[in-house]
ModelCIF file with pLDDT and N, C-alpha, C, O atoms, coordinates in Angstrom:
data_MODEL
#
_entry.id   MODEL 
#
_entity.id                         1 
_entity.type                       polymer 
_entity.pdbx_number_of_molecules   1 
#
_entity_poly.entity_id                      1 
_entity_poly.type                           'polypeptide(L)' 
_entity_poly.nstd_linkage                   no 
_entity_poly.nstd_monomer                   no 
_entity_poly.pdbx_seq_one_letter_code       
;(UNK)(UNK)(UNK)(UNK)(UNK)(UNK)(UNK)(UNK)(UNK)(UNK)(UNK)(UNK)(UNK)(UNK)(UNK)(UNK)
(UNK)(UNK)(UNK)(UNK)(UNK)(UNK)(UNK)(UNK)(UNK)(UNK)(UNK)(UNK)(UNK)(UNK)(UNK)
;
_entity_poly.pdbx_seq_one_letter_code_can   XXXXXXXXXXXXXXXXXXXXXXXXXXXXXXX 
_entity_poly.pdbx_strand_id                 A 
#
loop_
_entity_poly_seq.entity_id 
_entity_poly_seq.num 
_entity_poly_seq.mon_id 
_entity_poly_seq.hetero 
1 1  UNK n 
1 2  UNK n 
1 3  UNK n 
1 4  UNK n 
1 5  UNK n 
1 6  UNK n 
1 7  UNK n 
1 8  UNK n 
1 9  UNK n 
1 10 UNK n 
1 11 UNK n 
1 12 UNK n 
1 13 UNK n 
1 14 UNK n 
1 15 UNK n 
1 16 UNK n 
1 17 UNK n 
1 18 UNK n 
1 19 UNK n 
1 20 UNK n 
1 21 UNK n 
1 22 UNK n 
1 23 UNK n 
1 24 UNK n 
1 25 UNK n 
1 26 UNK n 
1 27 UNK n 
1 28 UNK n 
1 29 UNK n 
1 30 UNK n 
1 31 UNK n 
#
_struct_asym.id          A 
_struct_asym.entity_id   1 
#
loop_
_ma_qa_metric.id 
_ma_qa_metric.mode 
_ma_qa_metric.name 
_ma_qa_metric.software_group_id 
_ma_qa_metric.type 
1 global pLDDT . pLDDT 
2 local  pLDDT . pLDDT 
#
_ma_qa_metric_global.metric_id      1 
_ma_qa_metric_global.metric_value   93.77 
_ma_qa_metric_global.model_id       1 
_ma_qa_metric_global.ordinal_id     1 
#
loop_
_ma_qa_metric_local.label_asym_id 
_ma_qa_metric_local.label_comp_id 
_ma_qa_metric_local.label_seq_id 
_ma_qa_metric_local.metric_id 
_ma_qa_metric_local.metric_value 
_ma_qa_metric_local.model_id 
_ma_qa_metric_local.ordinal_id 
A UNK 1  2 97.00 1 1  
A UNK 2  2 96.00 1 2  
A UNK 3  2 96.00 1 3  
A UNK 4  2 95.00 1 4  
A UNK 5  2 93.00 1 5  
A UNK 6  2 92.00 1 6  
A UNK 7  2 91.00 1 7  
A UNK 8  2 90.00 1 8  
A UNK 9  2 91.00 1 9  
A UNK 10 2 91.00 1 10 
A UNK 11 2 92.00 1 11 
A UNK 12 2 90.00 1 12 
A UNK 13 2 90.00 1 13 
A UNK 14 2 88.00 1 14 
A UNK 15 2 88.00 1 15 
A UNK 16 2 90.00 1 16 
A UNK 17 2 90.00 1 17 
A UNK 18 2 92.00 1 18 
A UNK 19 2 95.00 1 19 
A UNK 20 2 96.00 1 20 
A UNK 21 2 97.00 1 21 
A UNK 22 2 97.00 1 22 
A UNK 23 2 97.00 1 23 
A UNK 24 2 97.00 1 24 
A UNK 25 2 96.00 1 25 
A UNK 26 2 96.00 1 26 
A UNK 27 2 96.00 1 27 
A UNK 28 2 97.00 1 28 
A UNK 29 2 97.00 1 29 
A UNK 30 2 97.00 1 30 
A UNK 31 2 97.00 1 31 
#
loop_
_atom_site.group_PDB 
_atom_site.id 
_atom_site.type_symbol 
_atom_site.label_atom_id 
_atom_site.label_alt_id 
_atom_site.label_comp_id 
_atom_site.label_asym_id 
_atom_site.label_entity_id 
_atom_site.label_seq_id 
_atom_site.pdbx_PDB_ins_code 
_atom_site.Cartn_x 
_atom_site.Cartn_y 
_atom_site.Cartn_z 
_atom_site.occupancy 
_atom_site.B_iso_or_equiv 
_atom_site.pdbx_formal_charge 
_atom_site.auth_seq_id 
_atom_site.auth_comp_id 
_atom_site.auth_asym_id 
_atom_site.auth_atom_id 
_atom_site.pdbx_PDB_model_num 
ATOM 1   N N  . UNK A 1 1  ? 6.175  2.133   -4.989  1.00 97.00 ? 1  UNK A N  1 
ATOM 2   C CA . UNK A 1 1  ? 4.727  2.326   -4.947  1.00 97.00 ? 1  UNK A CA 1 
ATOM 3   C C  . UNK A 1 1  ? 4.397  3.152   -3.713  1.00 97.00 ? 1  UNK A C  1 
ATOM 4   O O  . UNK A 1 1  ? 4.990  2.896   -2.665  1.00 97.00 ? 1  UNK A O  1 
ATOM 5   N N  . UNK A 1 2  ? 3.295  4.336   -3.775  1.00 96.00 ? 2  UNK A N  1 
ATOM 6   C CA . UNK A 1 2  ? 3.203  4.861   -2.573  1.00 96.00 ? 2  UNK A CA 1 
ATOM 7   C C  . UNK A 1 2  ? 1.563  4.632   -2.656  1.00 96.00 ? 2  UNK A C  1 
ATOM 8   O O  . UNK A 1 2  ? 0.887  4.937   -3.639  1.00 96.00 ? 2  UNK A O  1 
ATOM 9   N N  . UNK A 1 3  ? 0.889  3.849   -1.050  1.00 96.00 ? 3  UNK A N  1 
ATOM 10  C CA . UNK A 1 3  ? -0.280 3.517   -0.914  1.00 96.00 ? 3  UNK A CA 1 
ATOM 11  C C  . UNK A 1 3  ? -1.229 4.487   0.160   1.00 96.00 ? 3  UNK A C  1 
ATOM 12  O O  . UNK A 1 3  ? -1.267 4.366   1.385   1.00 96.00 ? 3  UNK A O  1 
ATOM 13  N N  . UNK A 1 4  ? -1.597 4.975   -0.254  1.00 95.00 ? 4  UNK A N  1 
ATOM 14  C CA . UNK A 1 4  ? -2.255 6.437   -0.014  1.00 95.00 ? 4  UNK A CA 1 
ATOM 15  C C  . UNK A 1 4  ? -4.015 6.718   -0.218  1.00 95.00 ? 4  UNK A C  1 
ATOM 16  O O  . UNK A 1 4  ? -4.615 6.014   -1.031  1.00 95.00 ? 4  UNK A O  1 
ATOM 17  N N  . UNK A 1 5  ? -4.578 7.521   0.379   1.00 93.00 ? 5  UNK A N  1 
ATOM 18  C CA . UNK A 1 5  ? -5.961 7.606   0.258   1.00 93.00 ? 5  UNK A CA 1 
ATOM 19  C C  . UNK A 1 5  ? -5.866 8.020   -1.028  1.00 93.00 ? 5  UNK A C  1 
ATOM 20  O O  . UNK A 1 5  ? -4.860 8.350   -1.658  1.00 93.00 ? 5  UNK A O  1 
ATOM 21  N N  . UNK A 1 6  ? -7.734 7.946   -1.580  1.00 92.00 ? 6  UNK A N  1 
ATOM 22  C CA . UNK A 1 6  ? -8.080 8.183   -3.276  1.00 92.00 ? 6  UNK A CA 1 
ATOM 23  C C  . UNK A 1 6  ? -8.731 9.067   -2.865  1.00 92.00 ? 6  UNK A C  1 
ATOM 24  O O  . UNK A 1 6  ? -9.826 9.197   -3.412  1.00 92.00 ? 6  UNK A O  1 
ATOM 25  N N  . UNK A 1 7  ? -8.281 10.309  -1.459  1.00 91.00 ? 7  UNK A N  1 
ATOM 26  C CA . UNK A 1 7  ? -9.465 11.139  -1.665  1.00 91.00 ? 7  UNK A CA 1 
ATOM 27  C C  . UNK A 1 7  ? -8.578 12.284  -1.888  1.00 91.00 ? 7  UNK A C  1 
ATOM 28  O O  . UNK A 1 7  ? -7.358 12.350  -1.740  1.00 91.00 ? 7  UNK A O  1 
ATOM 29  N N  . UNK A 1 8  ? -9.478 13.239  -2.300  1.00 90.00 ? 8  UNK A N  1 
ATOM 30  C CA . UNK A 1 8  ? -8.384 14.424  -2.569  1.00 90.00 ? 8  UNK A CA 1 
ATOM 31  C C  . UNK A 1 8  ? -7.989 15.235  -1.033  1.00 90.00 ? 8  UNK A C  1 
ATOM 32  O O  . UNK A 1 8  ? -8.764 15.606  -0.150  1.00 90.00 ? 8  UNK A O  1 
ATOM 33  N N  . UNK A 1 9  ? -6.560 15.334  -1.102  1.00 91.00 ? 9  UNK A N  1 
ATOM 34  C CA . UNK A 1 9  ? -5.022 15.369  -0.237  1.00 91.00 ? 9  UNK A CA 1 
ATOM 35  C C  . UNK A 1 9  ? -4.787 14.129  0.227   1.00 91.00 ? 9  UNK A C  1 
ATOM 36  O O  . UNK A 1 9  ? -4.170 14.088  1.291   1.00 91.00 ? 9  UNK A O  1 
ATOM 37  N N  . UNK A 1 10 ? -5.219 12.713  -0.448  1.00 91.00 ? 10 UNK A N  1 
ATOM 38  C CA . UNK A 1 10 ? -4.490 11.319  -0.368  1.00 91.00 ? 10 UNK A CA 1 
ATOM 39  C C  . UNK A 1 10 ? -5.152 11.039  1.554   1.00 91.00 ? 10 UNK A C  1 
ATOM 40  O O  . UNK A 1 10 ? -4.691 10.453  2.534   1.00 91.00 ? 10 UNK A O  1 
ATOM 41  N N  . UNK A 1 11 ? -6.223 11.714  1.314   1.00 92.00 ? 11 UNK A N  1 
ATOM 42  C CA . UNK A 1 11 ? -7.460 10.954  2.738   1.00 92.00 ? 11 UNK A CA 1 
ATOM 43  C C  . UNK A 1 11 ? -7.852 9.907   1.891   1.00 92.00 ? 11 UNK A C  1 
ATOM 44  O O  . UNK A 1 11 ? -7.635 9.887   0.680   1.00 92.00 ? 11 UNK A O  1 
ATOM 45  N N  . UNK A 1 12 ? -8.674 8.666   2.805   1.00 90.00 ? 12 UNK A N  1 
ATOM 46  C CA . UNK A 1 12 ? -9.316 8.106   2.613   1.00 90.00 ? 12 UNK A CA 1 
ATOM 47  C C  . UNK A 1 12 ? -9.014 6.475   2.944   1.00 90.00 ? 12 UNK A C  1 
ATOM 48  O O  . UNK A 1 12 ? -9.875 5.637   3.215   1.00 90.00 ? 12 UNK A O  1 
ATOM 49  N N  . UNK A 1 13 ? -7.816 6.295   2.866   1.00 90.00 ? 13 UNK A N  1 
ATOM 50  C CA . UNK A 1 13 ? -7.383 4.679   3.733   1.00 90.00 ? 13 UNK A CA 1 
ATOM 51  C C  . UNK A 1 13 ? -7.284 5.118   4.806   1.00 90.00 ? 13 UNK A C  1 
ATOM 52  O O  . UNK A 1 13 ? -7.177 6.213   5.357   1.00 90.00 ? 13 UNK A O  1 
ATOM 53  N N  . UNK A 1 14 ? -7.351 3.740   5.123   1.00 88.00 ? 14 UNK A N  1 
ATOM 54  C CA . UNK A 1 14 ? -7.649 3.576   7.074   1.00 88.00 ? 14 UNK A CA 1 
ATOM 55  C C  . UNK A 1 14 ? -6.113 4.072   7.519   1.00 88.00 ? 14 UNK A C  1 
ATOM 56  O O  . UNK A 1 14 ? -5.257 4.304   6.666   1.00 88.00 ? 14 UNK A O  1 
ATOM 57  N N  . UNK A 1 15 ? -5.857 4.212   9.006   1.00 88.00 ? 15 UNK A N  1 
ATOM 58  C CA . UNK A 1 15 ? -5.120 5.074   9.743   1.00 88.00 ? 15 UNK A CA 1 
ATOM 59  C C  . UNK A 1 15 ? -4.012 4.096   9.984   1.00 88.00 ? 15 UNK A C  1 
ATOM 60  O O  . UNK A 1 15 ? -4.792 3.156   9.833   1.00 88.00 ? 15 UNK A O  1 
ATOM 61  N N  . UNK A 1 16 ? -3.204 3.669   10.157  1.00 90.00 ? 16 UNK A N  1 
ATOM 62  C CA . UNK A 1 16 ? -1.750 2.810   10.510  1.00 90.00 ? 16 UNK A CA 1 
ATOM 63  C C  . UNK A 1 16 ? -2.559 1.527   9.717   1.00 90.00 ? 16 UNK A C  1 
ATOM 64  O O  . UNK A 1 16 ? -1.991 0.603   10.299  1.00 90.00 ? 16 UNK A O  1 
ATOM 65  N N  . UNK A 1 17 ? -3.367 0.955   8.915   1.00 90.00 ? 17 UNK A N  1 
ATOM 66  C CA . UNK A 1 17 ? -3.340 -0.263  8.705   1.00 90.00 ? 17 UNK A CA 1 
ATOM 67  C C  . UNK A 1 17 ? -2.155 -0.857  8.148   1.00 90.00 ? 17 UNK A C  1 
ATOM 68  O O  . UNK A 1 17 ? -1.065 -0.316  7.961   1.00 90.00 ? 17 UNK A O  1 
ATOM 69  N N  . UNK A 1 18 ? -2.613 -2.398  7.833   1.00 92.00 ? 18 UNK A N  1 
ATOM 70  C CA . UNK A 1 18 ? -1.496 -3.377  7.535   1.00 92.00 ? 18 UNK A CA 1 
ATOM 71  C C  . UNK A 1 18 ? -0.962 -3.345  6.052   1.00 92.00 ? 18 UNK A C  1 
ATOM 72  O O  . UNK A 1 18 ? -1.842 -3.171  5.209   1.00 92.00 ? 18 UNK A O  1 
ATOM 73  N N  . UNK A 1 19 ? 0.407  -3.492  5.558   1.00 95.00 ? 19 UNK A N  1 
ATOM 74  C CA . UNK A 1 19 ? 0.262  -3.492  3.965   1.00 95.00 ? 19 UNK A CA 1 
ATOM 75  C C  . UNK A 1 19 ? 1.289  -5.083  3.876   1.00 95.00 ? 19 UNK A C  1 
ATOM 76  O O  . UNK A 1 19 ? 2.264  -5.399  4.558   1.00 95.00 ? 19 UNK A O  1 
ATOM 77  N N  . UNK A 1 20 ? 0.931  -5.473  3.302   1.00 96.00 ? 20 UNK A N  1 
ATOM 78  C CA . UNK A 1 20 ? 2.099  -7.016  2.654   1.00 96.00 ? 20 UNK A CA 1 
ATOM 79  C C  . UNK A 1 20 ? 1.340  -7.314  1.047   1.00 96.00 ? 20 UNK A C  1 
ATOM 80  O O  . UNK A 1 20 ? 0.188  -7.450  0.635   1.00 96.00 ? 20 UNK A O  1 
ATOM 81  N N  . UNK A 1 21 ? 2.753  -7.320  0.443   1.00 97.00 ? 21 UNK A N  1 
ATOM 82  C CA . UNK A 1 21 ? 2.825  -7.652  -0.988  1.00 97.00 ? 21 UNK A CA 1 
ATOM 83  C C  . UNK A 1 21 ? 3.807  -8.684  -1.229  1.00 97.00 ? 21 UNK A C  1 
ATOM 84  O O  . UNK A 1 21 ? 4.502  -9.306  -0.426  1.00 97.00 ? 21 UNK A O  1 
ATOM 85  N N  . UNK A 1 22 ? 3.714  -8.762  -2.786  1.00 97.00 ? 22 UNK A N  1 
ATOM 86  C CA . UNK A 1 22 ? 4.548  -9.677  -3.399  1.00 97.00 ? 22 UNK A CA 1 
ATOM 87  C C  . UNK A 1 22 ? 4.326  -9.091  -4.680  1.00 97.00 ? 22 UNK A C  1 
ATOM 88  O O  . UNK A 1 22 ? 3.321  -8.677  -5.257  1.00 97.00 ? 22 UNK A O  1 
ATOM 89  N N  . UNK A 1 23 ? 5.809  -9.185  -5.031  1.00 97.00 ? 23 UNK A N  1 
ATOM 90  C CA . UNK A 1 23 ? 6.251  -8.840  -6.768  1.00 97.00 ? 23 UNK A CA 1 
ATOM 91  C C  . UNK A 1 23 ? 6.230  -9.978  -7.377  1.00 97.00 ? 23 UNK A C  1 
ATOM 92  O O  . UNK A 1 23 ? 7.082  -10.786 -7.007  1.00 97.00 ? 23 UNK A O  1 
ATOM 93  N N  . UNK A 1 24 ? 5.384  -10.351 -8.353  1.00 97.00 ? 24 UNK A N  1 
ATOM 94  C CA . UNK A 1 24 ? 5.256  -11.902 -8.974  1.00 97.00 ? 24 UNK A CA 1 
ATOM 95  C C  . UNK A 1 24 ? 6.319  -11.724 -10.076 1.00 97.00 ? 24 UNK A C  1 
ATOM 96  O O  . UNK A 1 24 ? 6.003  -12.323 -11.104 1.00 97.00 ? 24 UNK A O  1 
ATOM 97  N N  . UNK A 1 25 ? 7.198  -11.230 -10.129 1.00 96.00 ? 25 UNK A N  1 
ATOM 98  C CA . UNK A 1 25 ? 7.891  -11.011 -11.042 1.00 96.00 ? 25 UNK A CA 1 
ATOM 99  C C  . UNK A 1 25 ? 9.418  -11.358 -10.908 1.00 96.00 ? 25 UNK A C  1 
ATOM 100 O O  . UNK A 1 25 ? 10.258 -11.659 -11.756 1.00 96.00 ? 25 UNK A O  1 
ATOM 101 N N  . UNK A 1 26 ? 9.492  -11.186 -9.307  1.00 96.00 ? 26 UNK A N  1 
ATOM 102 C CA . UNK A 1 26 ? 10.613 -11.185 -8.908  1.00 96.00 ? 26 UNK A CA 1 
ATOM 103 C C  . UNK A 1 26 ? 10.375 -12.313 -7.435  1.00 96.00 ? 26 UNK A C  1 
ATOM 104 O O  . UNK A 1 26 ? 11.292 -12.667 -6.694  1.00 96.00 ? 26 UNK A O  1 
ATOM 105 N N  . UNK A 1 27 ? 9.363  -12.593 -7.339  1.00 96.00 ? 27 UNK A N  1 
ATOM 106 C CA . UNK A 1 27 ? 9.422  -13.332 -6.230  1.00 96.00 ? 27 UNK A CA 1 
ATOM 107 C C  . UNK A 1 27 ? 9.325  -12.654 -4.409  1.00 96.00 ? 27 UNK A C  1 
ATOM 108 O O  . UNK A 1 27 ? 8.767  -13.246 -3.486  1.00 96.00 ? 27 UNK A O  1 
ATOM 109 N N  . UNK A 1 28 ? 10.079 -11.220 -4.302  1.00 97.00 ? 28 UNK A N  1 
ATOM 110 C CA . UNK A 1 28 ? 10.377 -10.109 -3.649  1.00 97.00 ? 28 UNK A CA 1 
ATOM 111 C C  . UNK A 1 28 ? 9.221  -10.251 -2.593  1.00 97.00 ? 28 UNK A C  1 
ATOM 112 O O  . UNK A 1 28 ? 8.235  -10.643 -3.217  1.00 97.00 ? 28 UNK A O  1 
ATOM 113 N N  . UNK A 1 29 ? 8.939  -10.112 -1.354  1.00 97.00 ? 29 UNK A N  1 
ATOM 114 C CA . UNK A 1 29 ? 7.789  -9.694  -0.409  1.00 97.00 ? 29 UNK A CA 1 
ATOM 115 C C  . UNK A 1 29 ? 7.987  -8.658  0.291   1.00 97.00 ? 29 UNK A C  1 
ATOM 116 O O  . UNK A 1 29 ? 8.956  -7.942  0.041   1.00 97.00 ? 29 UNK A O  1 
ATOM 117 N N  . UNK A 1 30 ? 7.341  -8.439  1.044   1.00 97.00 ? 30 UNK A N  1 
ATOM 118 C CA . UNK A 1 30 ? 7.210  -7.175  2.409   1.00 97.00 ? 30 UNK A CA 1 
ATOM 119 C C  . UNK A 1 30 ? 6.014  -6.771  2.973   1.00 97.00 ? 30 UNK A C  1 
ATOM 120 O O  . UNK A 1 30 ? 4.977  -6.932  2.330   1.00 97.00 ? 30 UNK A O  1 
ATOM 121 N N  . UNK A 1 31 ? 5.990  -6.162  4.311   1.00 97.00 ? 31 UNK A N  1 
ATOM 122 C CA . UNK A 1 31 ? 4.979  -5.654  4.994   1.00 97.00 ? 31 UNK A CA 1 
ATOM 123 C C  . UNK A 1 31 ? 5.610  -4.276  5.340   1.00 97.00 ? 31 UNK A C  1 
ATOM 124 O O  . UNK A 1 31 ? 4.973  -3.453  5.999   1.00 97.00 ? 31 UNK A O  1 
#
């Protein structure tokens, strides 16, 4: 997955923020 701005040239999320997920599929995490 690549998490990227929705503006056009992928502006628009904030600058170094935080990312943590989970794959409910697999159990899998990360930040």
């Amino acid at each position: 997955v690549l998490i990227t701005g929705d503006k056009p040239g992928g502006w628009g999320c904030p600058l170094s923020a935080g990312v943590n997920w989970i794959n409910l599929a697999t159990g899998a995490t990360g930040a």
